[in-house]
C-alpha atoms as a PDB file:
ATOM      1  CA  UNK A   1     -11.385 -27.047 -13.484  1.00  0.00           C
ATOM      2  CA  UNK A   2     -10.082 -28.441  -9.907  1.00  0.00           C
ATOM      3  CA  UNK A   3      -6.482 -27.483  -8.960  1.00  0.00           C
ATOM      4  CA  UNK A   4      -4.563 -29.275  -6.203  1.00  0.00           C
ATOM      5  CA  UNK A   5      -1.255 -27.667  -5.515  1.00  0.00           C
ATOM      6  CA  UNK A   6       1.024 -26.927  -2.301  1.00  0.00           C
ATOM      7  CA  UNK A   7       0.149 -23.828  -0.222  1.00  0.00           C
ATOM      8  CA  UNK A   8       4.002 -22.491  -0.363  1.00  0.00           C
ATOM      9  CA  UNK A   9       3.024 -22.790  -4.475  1.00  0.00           C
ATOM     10  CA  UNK A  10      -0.684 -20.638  -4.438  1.00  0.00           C
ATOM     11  CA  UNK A  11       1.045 -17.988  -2.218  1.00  0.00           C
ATOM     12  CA  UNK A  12       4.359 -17.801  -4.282  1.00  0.00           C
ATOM     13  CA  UNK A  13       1.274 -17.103  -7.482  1.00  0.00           C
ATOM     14  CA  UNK A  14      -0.713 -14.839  -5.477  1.00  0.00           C
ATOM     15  CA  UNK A  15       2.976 -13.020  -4.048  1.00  0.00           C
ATOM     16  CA  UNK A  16       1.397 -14.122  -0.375  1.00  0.00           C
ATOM     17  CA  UNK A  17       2.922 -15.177   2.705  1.00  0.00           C
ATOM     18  CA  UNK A  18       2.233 -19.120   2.908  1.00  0.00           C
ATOM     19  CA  UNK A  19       1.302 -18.142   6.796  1.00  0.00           C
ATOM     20  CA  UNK A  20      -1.364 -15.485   5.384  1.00  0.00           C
ATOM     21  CA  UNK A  21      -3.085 -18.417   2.916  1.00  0.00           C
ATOM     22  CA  UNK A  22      -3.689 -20.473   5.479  1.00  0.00           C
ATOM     23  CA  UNK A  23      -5.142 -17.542   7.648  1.00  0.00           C
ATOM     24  CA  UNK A  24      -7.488 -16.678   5.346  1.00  0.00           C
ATOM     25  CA  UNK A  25      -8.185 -20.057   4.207  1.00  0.00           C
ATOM     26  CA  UNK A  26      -9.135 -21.120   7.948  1.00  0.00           C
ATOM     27  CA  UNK A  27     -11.109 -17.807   8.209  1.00  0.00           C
ATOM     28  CA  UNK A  28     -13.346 -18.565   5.248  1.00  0.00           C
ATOM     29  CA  UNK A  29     -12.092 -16.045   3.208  1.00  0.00           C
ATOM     30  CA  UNK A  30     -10.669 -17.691   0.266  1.00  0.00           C
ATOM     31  CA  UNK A  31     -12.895 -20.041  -2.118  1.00  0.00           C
ATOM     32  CA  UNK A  32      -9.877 -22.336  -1.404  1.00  0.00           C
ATOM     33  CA  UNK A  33      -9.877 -25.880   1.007  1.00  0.00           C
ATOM     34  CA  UNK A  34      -7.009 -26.853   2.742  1.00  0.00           C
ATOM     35  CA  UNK A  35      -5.982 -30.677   2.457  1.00  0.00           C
ATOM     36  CA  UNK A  36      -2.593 -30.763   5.281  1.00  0.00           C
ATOM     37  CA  UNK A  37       0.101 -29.068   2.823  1.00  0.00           C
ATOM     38  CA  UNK A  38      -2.031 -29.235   0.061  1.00  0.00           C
ATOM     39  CA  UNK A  39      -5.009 -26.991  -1.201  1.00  0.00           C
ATOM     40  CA  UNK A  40      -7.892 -27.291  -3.762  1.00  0.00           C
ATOM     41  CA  UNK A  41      -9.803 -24.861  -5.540  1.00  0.00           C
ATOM     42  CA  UNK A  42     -11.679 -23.683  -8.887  1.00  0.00           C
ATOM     43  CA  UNK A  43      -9.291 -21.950 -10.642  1.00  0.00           C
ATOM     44  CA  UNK A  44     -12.060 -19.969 -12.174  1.00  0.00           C
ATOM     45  CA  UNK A  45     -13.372 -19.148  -8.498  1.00  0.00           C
ATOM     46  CA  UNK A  46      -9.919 -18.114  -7.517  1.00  0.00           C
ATOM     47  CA  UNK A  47      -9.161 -15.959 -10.790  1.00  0.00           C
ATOM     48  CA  UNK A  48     -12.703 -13.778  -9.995  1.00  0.00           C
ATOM     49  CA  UNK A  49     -11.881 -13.812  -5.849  1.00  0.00           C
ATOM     50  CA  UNK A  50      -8.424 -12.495  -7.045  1.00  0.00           C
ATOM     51  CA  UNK A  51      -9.469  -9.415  -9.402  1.00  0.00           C
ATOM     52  CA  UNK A  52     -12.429  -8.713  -6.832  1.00  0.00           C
ATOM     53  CA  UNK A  53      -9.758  -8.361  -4.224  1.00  0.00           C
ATOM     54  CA  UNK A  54      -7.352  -6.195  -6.446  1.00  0.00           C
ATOM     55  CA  UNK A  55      -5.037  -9.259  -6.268  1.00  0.00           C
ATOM     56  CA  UNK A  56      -3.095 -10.419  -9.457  1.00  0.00           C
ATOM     57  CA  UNK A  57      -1.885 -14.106 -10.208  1.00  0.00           C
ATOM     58  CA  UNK A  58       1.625 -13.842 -11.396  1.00  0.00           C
ATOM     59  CA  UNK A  59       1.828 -17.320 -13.295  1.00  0.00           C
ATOM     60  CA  UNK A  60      -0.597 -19.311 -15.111  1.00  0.00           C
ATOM     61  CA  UNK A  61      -2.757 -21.547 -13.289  1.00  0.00           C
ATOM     62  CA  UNK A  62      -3.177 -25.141 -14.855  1.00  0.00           C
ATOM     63  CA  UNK A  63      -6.143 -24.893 -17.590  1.00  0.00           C
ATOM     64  CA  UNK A  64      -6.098 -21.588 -17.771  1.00  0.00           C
ATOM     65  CA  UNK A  65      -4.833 -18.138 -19.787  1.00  0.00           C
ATOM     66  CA  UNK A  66      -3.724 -16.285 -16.742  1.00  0.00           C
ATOM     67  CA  UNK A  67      -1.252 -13.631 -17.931  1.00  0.00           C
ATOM     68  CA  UNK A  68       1.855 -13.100 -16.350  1.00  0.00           C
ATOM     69  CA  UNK A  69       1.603  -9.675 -14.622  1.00  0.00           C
ATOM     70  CA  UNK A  70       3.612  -7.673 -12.132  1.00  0.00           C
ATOM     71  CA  UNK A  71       2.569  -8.709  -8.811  1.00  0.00           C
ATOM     72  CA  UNK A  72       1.011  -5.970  -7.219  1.00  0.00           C
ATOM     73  CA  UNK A  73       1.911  -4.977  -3.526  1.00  0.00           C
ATOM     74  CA  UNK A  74      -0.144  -5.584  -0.352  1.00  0.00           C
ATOM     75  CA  UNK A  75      -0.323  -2.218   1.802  1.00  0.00           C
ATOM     76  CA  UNK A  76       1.708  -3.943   4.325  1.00  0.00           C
ATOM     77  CA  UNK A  77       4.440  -4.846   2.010  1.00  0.00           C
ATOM     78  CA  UNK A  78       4.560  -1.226   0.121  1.00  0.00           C
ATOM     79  CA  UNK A  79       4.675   0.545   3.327  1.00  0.00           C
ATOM     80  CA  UNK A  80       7.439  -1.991   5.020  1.00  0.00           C
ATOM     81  CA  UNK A  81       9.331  -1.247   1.745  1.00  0.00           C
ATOM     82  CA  UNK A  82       9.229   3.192   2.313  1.00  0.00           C
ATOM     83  CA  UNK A  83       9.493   2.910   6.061  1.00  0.00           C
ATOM     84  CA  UNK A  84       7.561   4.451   8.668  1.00  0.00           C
ATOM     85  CA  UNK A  85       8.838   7.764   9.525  1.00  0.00           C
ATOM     86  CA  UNK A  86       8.308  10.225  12.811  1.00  0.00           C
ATOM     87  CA  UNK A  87       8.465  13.608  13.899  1.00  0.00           C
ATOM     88  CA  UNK A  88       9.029  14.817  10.691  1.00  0.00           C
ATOM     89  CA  UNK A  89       9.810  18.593  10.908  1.00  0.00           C
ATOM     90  CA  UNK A  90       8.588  21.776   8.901  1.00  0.00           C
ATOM     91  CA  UNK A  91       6.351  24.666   8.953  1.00  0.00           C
ATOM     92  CA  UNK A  92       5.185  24.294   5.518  1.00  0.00           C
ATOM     93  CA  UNK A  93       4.609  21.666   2.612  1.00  0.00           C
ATOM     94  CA  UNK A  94       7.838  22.132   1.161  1.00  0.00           C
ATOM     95  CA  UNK A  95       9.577  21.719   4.014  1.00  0.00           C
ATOM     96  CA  UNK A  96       8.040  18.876   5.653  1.00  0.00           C
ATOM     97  CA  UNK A  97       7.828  17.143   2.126  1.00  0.00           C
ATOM     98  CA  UNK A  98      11.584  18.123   1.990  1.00  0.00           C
ATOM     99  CA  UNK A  99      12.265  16.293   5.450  1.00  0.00           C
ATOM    100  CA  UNK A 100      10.601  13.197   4.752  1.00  0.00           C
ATOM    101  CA  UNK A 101      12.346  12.344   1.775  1.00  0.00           C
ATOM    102  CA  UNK A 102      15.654  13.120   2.719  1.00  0.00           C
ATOM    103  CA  UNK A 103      14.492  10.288   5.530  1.00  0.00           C
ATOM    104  CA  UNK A 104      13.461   7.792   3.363  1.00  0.00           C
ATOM    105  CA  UNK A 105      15.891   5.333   2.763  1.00  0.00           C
ATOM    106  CA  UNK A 106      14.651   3.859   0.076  1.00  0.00           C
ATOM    107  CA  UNK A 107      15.791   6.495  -2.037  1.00  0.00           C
ATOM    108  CA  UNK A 108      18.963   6.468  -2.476  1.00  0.00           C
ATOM    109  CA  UNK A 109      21.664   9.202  -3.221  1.00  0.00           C
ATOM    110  CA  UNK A 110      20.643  13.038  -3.219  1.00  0.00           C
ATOM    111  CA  UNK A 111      20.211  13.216  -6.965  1.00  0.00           C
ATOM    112  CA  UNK A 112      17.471  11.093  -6.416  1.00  0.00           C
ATOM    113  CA  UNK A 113      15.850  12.640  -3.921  1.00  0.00           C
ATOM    114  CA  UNK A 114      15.779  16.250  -5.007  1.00  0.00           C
ATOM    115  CA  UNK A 115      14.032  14.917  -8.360  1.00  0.00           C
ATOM    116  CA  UNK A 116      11.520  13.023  -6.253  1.00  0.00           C
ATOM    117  CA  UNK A 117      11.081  15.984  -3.624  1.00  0.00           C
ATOM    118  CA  UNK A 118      10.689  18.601  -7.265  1.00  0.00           C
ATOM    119  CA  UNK A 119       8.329  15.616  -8.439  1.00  0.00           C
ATOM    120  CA  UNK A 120       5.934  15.926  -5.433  1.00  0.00           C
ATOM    121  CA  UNK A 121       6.508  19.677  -5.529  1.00  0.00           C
ATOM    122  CA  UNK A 122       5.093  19.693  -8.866  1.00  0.00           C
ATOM    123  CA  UNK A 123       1.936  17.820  -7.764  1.00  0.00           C
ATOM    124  CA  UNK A 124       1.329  19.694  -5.021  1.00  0.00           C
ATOM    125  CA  UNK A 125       1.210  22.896  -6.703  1.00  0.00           C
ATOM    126  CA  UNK A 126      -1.514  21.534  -9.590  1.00  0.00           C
ATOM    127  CA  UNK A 127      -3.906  20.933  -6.703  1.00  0.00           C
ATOM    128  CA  UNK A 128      -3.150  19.753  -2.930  1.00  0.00           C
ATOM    129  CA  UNK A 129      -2.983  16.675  -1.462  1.00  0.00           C
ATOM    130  CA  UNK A 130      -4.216  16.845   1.258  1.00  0.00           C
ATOM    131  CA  UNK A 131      -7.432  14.989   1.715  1.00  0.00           C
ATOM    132  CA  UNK A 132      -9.047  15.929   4.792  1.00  0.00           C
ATOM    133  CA  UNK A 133      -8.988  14.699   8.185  1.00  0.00           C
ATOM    134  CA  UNK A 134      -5.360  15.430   8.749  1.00  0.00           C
ATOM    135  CA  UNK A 135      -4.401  13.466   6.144  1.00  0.00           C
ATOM    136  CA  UNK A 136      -2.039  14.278   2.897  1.00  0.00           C
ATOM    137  CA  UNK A 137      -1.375  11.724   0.015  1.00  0.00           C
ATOM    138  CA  UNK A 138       1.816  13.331  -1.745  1.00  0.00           C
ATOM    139  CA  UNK A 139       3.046  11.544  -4.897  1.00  0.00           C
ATOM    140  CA  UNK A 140       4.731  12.156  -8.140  1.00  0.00           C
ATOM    141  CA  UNK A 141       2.564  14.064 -10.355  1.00  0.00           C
ATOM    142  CA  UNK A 142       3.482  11.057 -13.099  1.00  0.00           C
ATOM    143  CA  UNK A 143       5.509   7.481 -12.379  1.00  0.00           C
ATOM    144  CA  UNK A 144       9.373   7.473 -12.377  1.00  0.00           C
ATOM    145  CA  UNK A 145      10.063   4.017 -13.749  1.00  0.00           C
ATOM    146  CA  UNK A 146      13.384   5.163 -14.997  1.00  0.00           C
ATOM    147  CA  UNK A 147      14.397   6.019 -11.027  1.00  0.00           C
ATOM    148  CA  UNK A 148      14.245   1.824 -10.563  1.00  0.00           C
ATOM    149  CA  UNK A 149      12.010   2.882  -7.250  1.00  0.00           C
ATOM    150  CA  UNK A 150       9.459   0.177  -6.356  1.00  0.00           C
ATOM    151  CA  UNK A 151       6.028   0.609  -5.545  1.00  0.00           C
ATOM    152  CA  UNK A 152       6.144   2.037  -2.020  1.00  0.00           C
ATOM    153  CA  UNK A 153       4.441   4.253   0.644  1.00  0.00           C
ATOM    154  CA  UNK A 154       5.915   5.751   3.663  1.00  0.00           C
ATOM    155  CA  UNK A 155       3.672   6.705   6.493  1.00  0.00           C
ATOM    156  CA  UNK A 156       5.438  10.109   8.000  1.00  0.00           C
ATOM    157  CA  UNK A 157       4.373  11.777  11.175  1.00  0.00           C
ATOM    158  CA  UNK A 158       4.758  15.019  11.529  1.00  0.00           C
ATOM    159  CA  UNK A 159       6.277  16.674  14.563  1.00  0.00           C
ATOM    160  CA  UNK A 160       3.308  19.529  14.305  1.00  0.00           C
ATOM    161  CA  UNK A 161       0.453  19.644  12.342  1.00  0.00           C
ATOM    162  CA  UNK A 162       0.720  22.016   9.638  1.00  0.00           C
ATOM    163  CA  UNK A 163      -1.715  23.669   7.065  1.00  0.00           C
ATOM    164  CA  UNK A 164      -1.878  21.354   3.852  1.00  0.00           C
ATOM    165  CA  UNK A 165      -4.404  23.531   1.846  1.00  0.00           C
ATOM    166  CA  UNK A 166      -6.691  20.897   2.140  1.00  0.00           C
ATOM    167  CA  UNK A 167     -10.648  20.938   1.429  1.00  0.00           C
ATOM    168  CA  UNK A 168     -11.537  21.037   4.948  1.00  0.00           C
ATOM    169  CA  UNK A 169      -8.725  23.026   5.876  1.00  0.00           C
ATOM    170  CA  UNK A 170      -8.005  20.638   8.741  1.00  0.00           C
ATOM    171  CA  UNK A 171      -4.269  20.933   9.316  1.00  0.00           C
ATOM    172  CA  UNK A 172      -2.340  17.685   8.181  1.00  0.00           C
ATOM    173  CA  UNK A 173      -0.608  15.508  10.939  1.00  0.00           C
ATOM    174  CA  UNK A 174       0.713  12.425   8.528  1.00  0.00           C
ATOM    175  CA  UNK A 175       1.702  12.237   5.281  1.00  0.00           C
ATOM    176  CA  UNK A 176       1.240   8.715   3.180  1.00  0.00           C
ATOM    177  CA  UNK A 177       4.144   9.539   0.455  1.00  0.00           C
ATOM    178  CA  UNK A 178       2.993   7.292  -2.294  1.00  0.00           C
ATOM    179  CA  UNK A 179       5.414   6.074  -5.296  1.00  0.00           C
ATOM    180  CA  UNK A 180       4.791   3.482  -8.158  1.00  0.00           C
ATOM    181  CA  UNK A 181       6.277   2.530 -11.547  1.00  0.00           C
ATOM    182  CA  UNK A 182       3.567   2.606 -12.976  1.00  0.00           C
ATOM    183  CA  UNK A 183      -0.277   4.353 -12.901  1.00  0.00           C
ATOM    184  CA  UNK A 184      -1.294   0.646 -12.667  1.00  0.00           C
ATOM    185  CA  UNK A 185       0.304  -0.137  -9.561  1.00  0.00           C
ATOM    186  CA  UNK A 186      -0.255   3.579  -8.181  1.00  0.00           C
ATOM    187  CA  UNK A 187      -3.996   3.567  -8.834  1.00  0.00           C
ATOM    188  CA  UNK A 188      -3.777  -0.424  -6.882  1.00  0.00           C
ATOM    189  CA  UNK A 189      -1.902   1.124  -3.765  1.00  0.00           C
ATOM    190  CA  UNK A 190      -4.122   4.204  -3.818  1.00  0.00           C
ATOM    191  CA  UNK A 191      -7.748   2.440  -3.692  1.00  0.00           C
ATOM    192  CA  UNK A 192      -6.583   0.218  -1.205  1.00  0.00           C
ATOM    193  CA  UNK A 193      -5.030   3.065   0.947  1.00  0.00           C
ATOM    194  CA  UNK A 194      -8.235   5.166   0.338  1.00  0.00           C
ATOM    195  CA  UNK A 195     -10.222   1.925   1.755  1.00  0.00           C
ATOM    196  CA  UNK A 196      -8.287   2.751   5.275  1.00  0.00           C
ATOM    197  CA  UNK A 197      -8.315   6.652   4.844  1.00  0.00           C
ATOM    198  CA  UNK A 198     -12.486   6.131   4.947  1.00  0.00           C
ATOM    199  CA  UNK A 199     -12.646   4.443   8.301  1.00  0.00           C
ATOM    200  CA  UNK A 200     -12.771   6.986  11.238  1.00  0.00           C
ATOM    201  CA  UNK A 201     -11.322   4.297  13.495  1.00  0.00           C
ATOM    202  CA  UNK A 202      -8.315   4.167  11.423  1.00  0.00           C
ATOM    203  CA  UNK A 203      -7.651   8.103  11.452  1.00  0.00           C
ATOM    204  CA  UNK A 204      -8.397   8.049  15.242  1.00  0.00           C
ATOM    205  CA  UNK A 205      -5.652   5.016  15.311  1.00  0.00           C
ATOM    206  CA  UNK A 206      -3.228   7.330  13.368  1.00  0.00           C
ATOM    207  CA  UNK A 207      -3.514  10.314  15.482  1.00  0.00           C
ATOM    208  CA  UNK A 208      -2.042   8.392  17.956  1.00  0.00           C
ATOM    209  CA  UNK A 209       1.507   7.820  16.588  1.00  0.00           C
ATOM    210  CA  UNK A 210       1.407   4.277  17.332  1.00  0.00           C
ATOM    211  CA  UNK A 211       4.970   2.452  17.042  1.00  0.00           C
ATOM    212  CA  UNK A 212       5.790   0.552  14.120  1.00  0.00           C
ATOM    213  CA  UNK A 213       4.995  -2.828  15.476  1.00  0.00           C
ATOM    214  CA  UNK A 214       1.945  -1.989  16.228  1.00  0.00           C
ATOM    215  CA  UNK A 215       1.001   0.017  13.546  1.00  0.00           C
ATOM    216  CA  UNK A 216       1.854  -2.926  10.692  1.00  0.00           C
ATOM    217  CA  UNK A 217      -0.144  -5.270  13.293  1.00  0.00           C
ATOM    218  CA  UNK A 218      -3.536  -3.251  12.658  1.00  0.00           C
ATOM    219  CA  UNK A 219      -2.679  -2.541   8.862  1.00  0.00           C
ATOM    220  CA  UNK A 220      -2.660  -6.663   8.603  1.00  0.00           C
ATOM    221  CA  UNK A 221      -5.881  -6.163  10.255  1.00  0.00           C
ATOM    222  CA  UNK A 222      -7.183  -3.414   8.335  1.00  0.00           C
ATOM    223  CA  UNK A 223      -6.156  -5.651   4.673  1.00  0.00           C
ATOM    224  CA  UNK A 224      -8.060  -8.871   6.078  1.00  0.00           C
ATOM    225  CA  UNK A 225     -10.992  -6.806   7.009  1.00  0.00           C
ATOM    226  CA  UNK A 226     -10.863  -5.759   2.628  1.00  0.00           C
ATOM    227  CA  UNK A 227     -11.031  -9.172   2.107  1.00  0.00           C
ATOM    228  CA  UNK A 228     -13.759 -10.225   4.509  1.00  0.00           C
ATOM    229  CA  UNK A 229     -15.928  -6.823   3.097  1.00  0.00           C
ATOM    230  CA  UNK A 230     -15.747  -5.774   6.656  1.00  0.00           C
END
């Protein structure tokens, strides 16, 4: 079945930027075709280009059983939500983990933070998270839905590098504190964070401490390239 429908409409369903639609609809990248303010599609080709691109549709498309589902985050929009963070200070796990979450600001009140800090305590001392190339991945060793956190991931750099007890025993230089409500959105956030974490370019781009601006300018980069299979 054929759906016409504005492009403010398909973005508010795929939780989208209207600006980003009609990026990747003029790039190729969306089994969609743009008619001025309007757009067409199969809504059977844009459910399967939707799961293939970890995307969820958060209403039901006309002719369809689409289930109403949390929308899950983009990278861009989980990390603009925790904040980037620099020169992060401590000479160990606890206390640079300690440091960056008394810094982000999307936690809010100190009861809060010490459980989250004990939370990624916990995980860290079942097995480290660091995964190599100077890279950690600290979360909760289980969701907090009760905290009312949202799904969210704040890139920290530290002011040293410090040892991480990581597999390749590289020292750790940034941290990618990752939160969710739930293991469905963590799991989401986590393959599509992994997807970056792969690409040598990326870690060389992260090793230089590049300023917020430009850092969320190659992250939209880095997401369009996941859609394009680049």
């Amino acid at each position: 079945m054929h759906v016409v429908m504005a492009i403010a409409e398909l973005a508010r369903i795929l939780n989208t930027a209207p600006g980003t639609i009609e990026r990747w609809i003029r790039q190729g990248r969306m089994p969609v075709r743009k008619k001025g303010d309007l757009c067409e599609f199969s809504r059977s080709a844009l459910e399967k280009w939707a799961d293939t691109n970890h995307m969820r549709l958060t209403v039901d498309l006309p002719g369809g059983k689409t289930p109403v589902e949390s929308p899950m985050d983009s990278l861009r929009d989980a990390m603009e939500r925790g904040g980037v963070i620099y020169d992060v200070q401590g000479h160990d796990v606890s206390e640079v983990l300690g440091s960056a979450v008394s810094r982000m600001d999307c936690i809010e009140g100190l009861e809060n933070k010490n459980r989250v800090l004990q939370s990624l305590m916990d995980r860290e001392e079942m097995m480290s998270t660091g995964i190599g190339k100077g890279v950690a991945v600290p979360h909760p060793r289980t969701p907090l839905p009760d905290m009312g956190i949202p799904a969210l991931i704040s890139p920290c750099f530290l002011e040293a590098p410090i040892d991480f007890n990581a597999l390749d025993r590289q020292p750790v230089f940034v941290l990618f504190v990752l939160m969710a409500p739930s293991a469905k959105h963590h799991l989401h956030l986590l393959a599509r964070l992994s997807f970056c974490l792969r690409n040598d370019d990326f870690i060389t781009f992260l090793r230089g401490r590049p300023g917020r601006e430009v850092f969320f300018a190659f992250m939209d980069e880095f997401e369009d390239g996941m859609l394009s299979g680049k």
